[in-house]
C-alpha atoms as a PDB file:
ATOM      1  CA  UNK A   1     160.566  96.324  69.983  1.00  0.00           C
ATOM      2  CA  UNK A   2     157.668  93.820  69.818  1.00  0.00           C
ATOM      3  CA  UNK A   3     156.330  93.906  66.330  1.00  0.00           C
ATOM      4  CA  UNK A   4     152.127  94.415  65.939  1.00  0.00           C
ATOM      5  CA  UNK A   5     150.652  92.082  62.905  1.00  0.00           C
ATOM      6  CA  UNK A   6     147.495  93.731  60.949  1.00  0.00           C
ATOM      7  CA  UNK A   7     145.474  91.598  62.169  1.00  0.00           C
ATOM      8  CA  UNK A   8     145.729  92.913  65.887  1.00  0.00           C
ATOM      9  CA  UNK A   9     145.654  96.216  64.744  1.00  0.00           C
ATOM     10  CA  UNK A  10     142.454  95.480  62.538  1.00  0.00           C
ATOM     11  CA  UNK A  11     140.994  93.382  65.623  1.00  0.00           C
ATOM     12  CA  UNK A  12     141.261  96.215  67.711  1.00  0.00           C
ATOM     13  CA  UNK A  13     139.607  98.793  65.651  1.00  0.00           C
ATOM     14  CA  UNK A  14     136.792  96.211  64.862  1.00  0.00           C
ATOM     15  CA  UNK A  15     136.304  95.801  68.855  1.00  0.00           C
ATOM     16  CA  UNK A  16     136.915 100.056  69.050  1.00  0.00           C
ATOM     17  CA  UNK A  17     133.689 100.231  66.580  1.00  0.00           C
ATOM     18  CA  UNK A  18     132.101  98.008  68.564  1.00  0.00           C
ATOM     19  CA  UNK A  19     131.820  99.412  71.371  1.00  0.00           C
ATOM     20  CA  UNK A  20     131.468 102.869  69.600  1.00  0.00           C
ATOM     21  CA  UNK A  21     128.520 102.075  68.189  1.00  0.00           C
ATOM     22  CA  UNK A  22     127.099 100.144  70.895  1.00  0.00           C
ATOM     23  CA  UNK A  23     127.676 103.569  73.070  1.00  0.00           C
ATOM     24  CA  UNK A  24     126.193 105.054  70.219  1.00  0.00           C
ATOM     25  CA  UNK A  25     123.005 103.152  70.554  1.00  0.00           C
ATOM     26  CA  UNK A  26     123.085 102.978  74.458  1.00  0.00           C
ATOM     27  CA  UNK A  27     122.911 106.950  74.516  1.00  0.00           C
ATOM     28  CA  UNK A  28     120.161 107.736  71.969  1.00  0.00           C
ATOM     29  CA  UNK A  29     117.335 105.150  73.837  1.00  0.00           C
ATOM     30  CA  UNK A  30     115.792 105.553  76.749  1.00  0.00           C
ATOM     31  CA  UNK A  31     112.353 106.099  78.104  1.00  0.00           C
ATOM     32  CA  UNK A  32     109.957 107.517  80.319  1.00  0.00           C
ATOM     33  CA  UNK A  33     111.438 106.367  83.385  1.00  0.00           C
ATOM     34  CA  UNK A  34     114.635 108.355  83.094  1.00  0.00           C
ATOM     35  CA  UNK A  35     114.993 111.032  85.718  1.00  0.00           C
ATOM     36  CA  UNK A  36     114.967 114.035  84.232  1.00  0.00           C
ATOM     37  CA  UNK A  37     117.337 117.350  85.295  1.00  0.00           C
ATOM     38  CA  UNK A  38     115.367 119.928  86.689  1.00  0.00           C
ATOM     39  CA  UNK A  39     113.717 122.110  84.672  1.00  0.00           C
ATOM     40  CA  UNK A  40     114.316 119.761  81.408  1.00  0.00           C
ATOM     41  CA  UNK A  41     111.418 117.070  81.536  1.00  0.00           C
ATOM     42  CA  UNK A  42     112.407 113.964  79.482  1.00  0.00           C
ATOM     43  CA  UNK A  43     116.062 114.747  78.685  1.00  0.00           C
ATOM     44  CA  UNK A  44     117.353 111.649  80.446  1.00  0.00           C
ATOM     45  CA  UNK A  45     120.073 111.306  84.082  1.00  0.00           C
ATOM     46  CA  UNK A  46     121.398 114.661  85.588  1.00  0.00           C
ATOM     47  CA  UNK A  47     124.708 114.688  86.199  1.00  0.00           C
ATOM     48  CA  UNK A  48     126.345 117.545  87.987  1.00  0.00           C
ATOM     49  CA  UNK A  49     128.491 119.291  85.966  1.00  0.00           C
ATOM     50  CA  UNK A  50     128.931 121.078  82.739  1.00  0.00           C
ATOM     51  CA  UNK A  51     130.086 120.920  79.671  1.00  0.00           C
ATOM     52  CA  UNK A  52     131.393 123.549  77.387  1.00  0.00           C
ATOM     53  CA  UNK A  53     130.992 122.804  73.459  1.00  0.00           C
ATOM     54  CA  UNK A  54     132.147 125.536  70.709  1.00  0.00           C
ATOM     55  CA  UNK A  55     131.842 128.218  73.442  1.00  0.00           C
ATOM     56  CA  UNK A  56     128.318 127.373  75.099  1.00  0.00           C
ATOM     57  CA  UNK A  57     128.285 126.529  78.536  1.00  0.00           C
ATOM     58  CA  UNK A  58     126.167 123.057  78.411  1.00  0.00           C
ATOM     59  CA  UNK A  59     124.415 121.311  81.743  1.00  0.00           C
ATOM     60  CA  UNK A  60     126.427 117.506  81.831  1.00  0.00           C
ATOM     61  CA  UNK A  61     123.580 114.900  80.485  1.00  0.00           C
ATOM     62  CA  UNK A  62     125.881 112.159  79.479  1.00  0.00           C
ATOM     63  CA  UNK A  63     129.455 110.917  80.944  1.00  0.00           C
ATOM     64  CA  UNK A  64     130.258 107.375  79.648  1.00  0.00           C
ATOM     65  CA  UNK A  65     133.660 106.120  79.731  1.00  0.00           C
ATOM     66  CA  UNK A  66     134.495 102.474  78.363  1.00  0.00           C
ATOM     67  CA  UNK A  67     137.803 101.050  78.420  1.00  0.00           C
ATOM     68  CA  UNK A  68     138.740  98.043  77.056  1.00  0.00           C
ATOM     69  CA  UNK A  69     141.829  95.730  75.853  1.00  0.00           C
ATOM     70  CA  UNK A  70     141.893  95.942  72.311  1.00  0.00           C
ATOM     71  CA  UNK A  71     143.664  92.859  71.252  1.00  0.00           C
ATOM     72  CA  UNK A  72     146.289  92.493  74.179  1.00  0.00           C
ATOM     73  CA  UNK A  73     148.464  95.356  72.336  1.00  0.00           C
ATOM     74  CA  UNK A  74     146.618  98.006  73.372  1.00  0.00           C
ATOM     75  CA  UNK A  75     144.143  99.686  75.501  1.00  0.00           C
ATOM     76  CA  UNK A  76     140.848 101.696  74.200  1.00  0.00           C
ATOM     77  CA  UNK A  77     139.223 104.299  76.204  1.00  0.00           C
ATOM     78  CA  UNK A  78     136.175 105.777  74.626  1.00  0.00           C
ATOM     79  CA  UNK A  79     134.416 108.554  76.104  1.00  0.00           C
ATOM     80  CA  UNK A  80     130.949 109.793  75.343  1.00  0.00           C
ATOM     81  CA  UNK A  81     130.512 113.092  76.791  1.00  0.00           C
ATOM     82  CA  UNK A  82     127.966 115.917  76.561  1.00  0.00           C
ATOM     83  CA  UNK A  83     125.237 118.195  77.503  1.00  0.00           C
ATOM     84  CA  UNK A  84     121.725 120.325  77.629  1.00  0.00           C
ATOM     85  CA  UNK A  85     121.104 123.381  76.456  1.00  0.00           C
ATOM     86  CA  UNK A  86     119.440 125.522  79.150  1.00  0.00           C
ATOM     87  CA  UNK A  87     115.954 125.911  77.073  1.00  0.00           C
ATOM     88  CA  UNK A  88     116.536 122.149  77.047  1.00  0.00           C
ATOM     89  CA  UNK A  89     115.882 121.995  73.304  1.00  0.00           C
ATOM     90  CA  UNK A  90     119.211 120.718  72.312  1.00  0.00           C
ATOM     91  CA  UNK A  91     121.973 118.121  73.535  1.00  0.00           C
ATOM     92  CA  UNK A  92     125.617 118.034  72.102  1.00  0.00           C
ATOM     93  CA  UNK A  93     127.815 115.444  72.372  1.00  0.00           C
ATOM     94  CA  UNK A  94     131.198 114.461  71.535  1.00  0.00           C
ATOM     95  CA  UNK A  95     132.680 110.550  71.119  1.00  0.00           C
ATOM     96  CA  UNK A  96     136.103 110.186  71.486  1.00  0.00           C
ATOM     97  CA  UNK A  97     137.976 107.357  71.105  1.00  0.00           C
ATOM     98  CA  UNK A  98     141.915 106.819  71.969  1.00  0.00           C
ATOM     99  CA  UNK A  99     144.040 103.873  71.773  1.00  0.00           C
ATOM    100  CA  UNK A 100     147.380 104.094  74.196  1.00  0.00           C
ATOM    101  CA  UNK A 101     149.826 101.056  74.368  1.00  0.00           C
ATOM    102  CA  UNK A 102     148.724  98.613  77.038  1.00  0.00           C
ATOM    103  CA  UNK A 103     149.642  98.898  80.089  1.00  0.00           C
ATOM    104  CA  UNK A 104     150.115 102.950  79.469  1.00  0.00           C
ATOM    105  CA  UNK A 105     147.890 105.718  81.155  1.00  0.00           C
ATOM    106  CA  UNK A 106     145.806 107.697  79.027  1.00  0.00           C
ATOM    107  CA  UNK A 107     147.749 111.405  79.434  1.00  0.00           C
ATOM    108  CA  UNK A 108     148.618 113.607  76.917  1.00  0.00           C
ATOM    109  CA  UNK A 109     148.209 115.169  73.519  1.00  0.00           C
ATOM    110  CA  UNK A 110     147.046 112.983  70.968  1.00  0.00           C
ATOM    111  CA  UNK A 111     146.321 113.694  67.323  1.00  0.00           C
ATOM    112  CA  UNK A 112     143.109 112.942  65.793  1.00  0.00           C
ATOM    113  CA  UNK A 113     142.042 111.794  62.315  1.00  0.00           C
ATOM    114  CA  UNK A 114     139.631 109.648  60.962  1.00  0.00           C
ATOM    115  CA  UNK A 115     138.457 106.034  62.010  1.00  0.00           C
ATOM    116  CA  UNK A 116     140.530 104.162  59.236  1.00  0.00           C
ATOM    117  CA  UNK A 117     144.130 106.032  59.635  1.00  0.00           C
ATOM    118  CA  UNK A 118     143.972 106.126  63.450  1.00  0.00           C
ATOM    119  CA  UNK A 119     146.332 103.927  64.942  1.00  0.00           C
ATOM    120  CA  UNK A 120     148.159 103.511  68.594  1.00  0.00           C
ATOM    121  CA  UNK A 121     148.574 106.946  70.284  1.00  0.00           C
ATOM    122  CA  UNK A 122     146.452 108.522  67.861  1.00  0.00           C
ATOM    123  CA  UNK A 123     142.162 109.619  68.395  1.00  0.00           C
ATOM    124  CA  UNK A 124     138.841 109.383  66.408  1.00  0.00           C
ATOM    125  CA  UNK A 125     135.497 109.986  66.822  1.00  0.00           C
ATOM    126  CA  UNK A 126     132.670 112.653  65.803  1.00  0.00           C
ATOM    127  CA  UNK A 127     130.286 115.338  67.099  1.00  0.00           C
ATOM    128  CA  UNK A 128     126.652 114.707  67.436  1.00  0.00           C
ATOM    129  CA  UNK A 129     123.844 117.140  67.861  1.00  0.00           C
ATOM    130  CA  UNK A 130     120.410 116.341  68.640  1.00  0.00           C
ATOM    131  CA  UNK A 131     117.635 118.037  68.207  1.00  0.00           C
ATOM    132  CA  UNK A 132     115.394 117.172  71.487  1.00  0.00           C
ATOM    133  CA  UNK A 133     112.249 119.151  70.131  1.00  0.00           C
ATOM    134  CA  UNK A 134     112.050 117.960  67.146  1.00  0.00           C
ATOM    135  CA  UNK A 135     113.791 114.642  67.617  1.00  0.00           C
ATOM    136  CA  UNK A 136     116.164 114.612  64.830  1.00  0.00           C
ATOM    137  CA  UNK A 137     120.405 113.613  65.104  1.00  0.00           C
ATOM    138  CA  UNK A 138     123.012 114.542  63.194  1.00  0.00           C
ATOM    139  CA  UNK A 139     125.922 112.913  63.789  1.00  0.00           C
ATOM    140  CA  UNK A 140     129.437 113.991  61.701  1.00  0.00           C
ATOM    141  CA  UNK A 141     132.963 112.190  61.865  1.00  0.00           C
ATOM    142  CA  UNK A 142     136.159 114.198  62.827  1.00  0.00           C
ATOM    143  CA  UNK A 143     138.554 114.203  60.036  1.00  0.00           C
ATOM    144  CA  UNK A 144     141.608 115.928  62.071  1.00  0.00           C
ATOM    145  CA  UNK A 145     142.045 117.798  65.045  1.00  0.00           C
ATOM    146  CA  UNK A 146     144.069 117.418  68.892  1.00  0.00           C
ATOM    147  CA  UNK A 147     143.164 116.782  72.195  1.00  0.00           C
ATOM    148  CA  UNK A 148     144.798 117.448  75.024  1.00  0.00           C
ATOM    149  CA  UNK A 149     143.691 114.520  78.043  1.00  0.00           C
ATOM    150  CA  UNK A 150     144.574 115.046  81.346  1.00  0.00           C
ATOM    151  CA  UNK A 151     143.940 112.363  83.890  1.00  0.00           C
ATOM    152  CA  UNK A 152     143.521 114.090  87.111  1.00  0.00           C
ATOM    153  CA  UNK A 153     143.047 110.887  89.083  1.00  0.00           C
ATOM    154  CA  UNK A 154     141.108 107.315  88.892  1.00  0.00           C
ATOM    155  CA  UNK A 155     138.631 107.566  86.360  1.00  0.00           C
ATOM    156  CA  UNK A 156     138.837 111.166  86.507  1.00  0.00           C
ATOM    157  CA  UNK A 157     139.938 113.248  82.960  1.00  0.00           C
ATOM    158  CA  UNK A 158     140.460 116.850  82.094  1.00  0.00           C
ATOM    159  CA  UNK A 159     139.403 117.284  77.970  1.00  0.00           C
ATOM    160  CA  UNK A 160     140.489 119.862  75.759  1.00  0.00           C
ATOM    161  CA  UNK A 161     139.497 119.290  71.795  1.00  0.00           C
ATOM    162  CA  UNK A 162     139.783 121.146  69.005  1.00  0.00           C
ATOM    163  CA  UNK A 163     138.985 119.136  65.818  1.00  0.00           C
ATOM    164  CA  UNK A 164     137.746 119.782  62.168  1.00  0.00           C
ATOM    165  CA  UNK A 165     134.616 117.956  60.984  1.00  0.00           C
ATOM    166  CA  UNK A 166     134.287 115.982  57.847  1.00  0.00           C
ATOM    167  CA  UNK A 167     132.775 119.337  55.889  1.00  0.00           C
ATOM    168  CA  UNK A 168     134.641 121.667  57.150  1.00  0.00           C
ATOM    169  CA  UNK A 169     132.922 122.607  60.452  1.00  0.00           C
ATOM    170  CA  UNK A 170     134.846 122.713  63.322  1.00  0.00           C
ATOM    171  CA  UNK A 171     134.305 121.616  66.909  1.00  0.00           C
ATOM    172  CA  UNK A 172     136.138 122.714  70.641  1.00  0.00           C
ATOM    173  CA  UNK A 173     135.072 120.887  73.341  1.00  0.00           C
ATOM    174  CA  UNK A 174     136.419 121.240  77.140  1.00  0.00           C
ATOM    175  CA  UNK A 175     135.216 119.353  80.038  1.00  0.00           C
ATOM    176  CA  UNK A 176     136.585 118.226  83.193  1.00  0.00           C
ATOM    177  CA  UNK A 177     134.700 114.571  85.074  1.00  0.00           C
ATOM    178  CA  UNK A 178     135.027 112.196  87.081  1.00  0.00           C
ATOM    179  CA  UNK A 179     133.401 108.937  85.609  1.00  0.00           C
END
């Protein structure tokens, strides 16, 4: 069994926040330019698809996935997934980010639990809600929770969360894309 030092493990959750937060960023900027879905002027790409988040049925706005060696011991898929409301005041997202054993597909259940206890085989990531009326975020970490990941094909994943939020809220997310 090959043994994994701290500092790989450490090097690959500093490259996992990385590109977290760069995801982060890239979602939340954009400008006038962005084609907007029909019928919600200035909300940024349409993608076909939806998205449903806590029960609401959500028109797919964003579809990112990254994936990425983290360290040569393992690889990190992030996904940054969500949607529209249909009076276009609101967009929900979820980031989720899973680290697998290189060289292993993503597929399967994987527990979830905050950034600094996840480790190989295990998920992180939070639930973000922005306000697109009044332009405000609120963005809140996932302290534990499952997901089920199905790939389905190249690039091409099934999602089924169900995770608590740091303060007790609770989010279920289920979405099927190929990206």
């Amino acid at each position: 069994m090959k043994k994994i030092s701290v500092f790989q493990i450490s090097f690959a959750k500093l490259c996992s926040l990385l590109l977290f937060a760069g995801v982060l960023s890239f979602s939340s900027c954009g400008n006038d330019d962005d084609a907007a879905p029909e019928g919600c002027p200035g909300v940024g790409v349409g993608i076909e698809g939806s998205i449903e988040i806590n029960g609401d049925n959500l028109s797919l706005a964003i579809a990112q996935l990254l994936i990425s060696g983290g360290g040569g011991s393992e690889d990190v898929y992030i996904f940054q997934i969500g949607g529209v409301s249909t009076d276009c005041s609101e967009l929900k997202s979820i980031n989720l980010t899973v680290s697998v054993p290189s060289g292993e597909p993503l597929n399967g259940d994987y527990n979830l639990t905050d950034f600094f206890d996840a480790s190989v085989n295990e998920g992180y990531g939070s639930s973000i809600t922005q306000n697109l009326t009044a332009s405000t975020q609120s963005s809140v970490d996932i302290e534990s929770g499952t997901a089920n990941i199905v790939r389905n094909g190249d690039n091409n994943y099934s999602l089924d969360i169900s995770a608590m939020l740091i303060g007790g809220s609770s989010v279920d997310v289920k979405v099927s894309h190929q990206f």
